[in-house]
PDB file of N, CA and C in Angstrom:
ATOM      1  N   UNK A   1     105.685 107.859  97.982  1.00  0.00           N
ATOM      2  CA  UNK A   1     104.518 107.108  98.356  1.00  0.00           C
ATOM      3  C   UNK A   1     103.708 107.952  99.336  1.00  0.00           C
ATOM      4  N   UNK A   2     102.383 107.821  99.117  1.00  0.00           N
ATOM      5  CA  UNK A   2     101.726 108.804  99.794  1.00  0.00           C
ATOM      6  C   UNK A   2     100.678 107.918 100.864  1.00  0.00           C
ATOM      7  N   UNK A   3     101.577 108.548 102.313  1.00  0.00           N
ATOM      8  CA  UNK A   3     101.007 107.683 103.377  1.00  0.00           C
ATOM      9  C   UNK A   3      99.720 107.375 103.921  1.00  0.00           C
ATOM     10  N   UNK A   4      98.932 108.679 103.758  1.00  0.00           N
ATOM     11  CA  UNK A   4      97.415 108.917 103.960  1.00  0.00           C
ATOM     12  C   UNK A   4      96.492 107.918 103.237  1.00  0.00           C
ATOM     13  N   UNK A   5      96.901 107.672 101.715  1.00  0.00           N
ATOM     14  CA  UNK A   5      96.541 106.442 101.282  1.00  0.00           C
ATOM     15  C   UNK A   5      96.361 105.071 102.039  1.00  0.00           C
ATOM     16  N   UNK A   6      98.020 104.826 102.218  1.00  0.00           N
ATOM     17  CA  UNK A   6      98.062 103.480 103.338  1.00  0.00           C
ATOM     18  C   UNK A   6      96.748 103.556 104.448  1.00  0.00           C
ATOM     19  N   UNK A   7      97.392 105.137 105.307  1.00  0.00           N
ATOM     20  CA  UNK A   7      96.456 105.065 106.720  1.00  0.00           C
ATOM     21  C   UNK A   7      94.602 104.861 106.240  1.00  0.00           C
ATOM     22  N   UNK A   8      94.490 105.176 105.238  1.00  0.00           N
ATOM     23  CA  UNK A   8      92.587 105.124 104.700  1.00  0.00           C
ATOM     24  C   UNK A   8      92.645 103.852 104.350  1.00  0.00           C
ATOM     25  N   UNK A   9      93.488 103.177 103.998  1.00  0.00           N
ATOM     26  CA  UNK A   9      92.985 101.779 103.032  1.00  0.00           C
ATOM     27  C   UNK A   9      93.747 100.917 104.651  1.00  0.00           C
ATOM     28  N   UNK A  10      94.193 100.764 105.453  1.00  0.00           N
ATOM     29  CA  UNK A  10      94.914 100.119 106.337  1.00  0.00           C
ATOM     30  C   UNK A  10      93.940  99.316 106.956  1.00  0.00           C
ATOM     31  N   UNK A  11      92.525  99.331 107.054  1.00  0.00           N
ATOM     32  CA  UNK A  11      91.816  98.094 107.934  1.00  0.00           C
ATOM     33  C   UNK A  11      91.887  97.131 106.825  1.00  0.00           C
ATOM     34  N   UNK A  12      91.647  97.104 105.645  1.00  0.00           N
ATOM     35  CA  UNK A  12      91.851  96.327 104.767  1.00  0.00           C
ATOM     36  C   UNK A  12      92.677  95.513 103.459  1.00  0.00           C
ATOM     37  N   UNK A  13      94.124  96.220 104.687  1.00  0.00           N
ATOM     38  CA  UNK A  13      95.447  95.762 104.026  1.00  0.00           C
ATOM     39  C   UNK A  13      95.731  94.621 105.154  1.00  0.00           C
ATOM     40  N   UNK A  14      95.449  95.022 106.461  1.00  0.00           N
ATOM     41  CA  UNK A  14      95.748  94.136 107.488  1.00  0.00           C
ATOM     42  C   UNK A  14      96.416  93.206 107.000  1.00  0.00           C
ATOM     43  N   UNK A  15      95.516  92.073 106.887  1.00  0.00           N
ATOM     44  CA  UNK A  15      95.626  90.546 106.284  1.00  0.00           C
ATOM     45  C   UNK A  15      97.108  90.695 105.574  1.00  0.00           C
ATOM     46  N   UNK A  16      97.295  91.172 104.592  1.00  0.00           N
ATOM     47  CA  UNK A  16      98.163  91.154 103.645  1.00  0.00           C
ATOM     48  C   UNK A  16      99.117  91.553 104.320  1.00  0.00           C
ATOM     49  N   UNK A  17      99.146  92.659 105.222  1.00  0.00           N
ATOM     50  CA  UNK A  17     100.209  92.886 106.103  1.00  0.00           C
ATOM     51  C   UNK A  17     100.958  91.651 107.335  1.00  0.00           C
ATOM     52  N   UNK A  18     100.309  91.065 107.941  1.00  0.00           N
ATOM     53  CA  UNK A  18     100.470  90.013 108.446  1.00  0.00           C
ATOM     54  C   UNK A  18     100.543  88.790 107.917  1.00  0.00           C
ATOM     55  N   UNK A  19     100.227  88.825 106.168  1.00  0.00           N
ATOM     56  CA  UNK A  19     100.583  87.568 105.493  1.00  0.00           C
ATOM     57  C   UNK A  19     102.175  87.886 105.230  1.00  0.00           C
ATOM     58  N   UNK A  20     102.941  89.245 105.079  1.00  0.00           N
ATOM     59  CA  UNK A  20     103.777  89.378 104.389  1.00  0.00           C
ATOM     60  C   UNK A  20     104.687  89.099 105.677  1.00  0.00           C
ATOM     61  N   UNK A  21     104.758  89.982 107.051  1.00  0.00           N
ATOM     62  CA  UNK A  21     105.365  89.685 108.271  1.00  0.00           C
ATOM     63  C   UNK A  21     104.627  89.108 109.250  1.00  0.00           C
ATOM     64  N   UNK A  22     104.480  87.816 109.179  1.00  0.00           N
ATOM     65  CA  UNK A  22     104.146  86.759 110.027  1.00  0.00           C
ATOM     66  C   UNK A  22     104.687  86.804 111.075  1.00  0.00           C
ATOM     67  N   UNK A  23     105.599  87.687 111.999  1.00  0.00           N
ATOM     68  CA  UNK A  23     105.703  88.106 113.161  1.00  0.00           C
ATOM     69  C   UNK A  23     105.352  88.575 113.851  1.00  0.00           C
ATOM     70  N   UNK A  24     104.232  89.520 113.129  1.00  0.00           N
ATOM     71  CA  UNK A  24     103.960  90.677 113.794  1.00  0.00           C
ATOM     72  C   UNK A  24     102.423  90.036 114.536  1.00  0.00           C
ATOM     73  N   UNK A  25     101.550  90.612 115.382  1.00  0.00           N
ATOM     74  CA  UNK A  25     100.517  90.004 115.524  1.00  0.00           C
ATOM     75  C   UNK A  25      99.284  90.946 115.267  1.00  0.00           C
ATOM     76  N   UNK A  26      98.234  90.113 115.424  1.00  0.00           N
ATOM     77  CA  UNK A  26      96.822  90.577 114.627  1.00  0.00           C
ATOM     78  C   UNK A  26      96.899  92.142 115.769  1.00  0.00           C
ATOM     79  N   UNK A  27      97.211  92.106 116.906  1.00  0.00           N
ATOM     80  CA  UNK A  27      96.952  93.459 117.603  1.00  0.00           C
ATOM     81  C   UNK A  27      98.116  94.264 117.551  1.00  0.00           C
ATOM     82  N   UNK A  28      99.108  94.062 116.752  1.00  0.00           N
ATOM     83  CA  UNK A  28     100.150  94.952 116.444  1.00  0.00           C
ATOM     84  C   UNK A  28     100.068  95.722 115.412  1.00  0.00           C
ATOM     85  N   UNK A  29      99.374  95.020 114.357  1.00  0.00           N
ATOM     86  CA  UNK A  29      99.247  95.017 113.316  1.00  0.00           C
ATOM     87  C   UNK A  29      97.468  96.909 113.385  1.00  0.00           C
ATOM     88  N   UNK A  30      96.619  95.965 114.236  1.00  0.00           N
ATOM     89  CA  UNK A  30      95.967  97.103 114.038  1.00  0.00           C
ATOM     90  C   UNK A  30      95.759  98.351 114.705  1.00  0.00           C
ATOM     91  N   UNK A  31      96.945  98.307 116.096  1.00  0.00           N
ATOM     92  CA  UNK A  31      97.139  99.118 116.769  1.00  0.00           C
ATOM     93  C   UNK A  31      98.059 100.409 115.828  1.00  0.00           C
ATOM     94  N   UNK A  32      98.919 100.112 114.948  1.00  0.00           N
ATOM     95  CA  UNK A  32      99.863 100.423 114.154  1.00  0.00           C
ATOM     96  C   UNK A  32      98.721 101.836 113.723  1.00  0.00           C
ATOM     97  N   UNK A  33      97.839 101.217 112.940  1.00  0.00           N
ATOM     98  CA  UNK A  33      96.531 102.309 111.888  1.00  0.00           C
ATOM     99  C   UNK A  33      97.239 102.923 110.788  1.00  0.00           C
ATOM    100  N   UNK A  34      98.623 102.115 110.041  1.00  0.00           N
ATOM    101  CA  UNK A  34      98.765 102.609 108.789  1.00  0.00           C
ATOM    102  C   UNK A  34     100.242 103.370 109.507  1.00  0.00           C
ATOM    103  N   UNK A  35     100.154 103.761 110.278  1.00  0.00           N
ATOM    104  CA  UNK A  35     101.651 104.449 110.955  1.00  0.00           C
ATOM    105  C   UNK A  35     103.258 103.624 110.420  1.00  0.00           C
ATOM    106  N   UNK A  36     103.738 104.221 108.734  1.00  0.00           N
ATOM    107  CA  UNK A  36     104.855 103.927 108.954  1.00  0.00           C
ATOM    108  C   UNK A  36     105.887 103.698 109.553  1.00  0.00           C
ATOM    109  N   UNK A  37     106.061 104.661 110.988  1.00  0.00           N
ATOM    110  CA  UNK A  37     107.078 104.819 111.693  1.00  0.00           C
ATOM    111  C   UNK A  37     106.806 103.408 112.909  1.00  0.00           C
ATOM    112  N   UNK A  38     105.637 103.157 113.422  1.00  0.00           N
ATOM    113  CA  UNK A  38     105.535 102.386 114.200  1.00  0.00           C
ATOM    114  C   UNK A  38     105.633 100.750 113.366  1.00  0.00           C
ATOM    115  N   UNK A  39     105.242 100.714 111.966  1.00  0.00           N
ATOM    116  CA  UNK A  39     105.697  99.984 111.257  1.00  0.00           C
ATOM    117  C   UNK A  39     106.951  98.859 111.158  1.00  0.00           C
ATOM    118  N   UNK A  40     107.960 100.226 111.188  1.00  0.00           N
ATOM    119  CA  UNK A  40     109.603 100.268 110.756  1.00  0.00           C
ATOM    120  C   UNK A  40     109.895  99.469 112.113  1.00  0.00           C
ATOM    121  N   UNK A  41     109.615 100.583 113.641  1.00  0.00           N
ATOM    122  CA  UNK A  41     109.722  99.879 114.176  1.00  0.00           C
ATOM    123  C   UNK A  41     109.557  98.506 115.189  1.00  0.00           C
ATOM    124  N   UNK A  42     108.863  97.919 114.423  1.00  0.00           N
ATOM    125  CA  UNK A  42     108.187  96.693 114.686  1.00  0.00           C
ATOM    126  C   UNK A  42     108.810  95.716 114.300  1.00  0.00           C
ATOM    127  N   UNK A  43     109.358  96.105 113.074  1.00  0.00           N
ATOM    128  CA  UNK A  43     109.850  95.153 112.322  1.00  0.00           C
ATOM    129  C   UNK A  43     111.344  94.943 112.644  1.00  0.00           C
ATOM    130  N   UNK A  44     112.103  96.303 112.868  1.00  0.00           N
ATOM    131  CA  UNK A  44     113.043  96.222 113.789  1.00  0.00           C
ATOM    132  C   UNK A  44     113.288  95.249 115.062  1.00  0.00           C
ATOM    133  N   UNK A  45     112.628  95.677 115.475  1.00  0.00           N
ATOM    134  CA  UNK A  45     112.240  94.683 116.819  1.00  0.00           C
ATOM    135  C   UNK A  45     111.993  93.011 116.896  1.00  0.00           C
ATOM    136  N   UNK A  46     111.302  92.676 115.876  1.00  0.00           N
ATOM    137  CA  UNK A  46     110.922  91.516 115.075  1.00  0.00           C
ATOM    138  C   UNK A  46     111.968  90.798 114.694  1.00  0.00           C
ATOM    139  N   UNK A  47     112.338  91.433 113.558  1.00  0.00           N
ATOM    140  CA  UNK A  47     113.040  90.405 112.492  1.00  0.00           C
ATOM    141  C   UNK A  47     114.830  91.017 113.129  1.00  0.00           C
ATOM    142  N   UNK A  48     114.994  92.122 113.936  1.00  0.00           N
ATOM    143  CA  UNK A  48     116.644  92.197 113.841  1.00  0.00           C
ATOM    144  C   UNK A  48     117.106  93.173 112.608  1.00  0.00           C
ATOM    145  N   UNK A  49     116.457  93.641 112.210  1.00  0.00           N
ATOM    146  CA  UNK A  49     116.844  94.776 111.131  1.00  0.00           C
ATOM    147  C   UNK A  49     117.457  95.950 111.557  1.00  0.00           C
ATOM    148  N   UNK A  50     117.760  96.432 110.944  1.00  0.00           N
ATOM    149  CA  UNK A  50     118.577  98.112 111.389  1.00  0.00           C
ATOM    150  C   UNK A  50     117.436  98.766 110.632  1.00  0.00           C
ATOM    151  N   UNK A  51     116.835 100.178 110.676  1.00  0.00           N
ATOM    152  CA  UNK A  51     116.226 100.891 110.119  1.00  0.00           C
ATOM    153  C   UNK A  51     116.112 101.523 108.956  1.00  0.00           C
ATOM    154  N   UNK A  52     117.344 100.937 108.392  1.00  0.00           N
ATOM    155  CA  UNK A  52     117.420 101.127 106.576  1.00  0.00           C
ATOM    156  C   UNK A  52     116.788 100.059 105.854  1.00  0.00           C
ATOM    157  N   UNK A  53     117.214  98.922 106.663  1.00  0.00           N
ATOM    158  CA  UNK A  53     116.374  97.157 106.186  1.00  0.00           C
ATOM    159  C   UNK A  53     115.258  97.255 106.272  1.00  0.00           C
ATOM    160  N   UNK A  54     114.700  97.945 107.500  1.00  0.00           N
ATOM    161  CA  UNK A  54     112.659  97.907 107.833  1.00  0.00           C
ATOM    162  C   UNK A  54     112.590  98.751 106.784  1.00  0.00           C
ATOM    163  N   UNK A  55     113.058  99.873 106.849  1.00  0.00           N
ATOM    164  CA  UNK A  55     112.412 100.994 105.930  1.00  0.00           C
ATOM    165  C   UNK A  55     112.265 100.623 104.448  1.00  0.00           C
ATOM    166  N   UNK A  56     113.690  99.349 103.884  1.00  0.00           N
ATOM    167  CA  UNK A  56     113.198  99.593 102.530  1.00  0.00           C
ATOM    168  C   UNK A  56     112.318  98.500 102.659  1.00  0.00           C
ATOM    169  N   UNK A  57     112.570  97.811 103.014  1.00  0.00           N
ATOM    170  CA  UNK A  57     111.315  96.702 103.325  1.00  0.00           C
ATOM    171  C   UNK A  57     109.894  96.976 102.927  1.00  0.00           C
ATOM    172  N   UNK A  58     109.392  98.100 103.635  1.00  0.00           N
ATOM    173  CA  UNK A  58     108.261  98.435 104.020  1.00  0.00           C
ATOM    174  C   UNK A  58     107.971  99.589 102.648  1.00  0.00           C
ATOM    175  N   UNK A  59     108.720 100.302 102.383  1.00  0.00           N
ATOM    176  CA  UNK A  59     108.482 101.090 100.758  1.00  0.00           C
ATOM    177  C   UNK A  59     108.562 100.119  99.778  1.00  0.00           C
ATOM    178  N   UNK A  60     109.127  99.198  99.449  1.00  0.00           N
ATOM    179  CA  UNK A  60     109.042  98.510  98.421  1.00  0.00           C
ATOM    180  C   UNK A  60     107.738  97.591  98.494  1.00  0.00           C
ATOM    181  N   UNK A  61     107.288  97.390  99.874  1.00  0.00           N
ATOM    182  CA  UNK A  61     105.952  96.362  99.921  1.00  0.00           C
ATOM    183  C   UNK A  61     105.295  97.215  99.535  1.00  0.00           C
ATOM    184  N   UNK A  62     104.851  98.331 100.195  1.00  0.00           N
ATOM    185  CA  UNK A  62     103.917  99.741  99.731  1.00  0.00           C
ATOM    186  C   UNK A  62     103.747 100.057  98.124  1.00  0.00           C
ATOM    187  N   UNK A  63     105.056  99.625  97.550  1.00  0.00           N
ATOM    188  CA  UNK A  63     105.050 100.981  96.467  1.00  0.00           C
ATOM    189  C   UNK A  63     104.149 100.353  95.713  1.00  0.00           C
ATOM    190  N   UNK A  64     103.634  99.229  95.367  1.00  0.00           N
ATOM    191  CA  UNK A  64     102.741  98.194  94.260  1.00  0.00           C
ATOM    192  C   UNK A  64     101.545  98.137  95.067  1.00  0.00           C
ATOM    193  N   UNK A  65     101.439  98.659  96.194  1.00  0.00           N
ATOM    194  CA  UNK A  65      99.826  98.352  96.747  1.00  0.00           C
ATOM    195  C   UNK A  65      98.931  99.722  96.887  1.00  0.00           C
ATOM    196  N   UNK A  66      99.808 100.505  96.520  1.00  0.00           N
ATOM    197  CA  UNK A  66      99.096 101.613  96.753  1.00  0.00           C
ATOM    198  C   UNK A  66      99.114 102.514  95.812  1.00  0.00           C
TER     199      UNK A  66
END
């Protein structure tokens, strides 16, 4: 998956991003700017995941949107 994609299209994934993890908040979300890694760990932090759980998490949401 090619991240530069995400980071260019990311003001207008937002929404969808915060529809999918409803934890996260509207200024987490756009402070992030497409940054997988700050992503992962957010969600870590969030939901209690270990970094294999965020990570596939977050490639499998990616892989159909982009």
């Amino acid at each position: 998956m090619n991240w530069d994609i995400v980071k260019g299209k990311w003001k207008q994934m937002t929404g969808a991003v915060r529809e999918k993890w409803g934890e996260l908040t509207e200024d987490e979300v756009a402070q992030m700017e497409g940054d997988r890694d700050q992503l992962v760990g957010k969600l870590q932090e969030r939901y209690g995941w270990t970094k294999n759980e965020a990570e596939r998490e977050v490639d499998d949401y990616f892989r159909d949107k982009v």
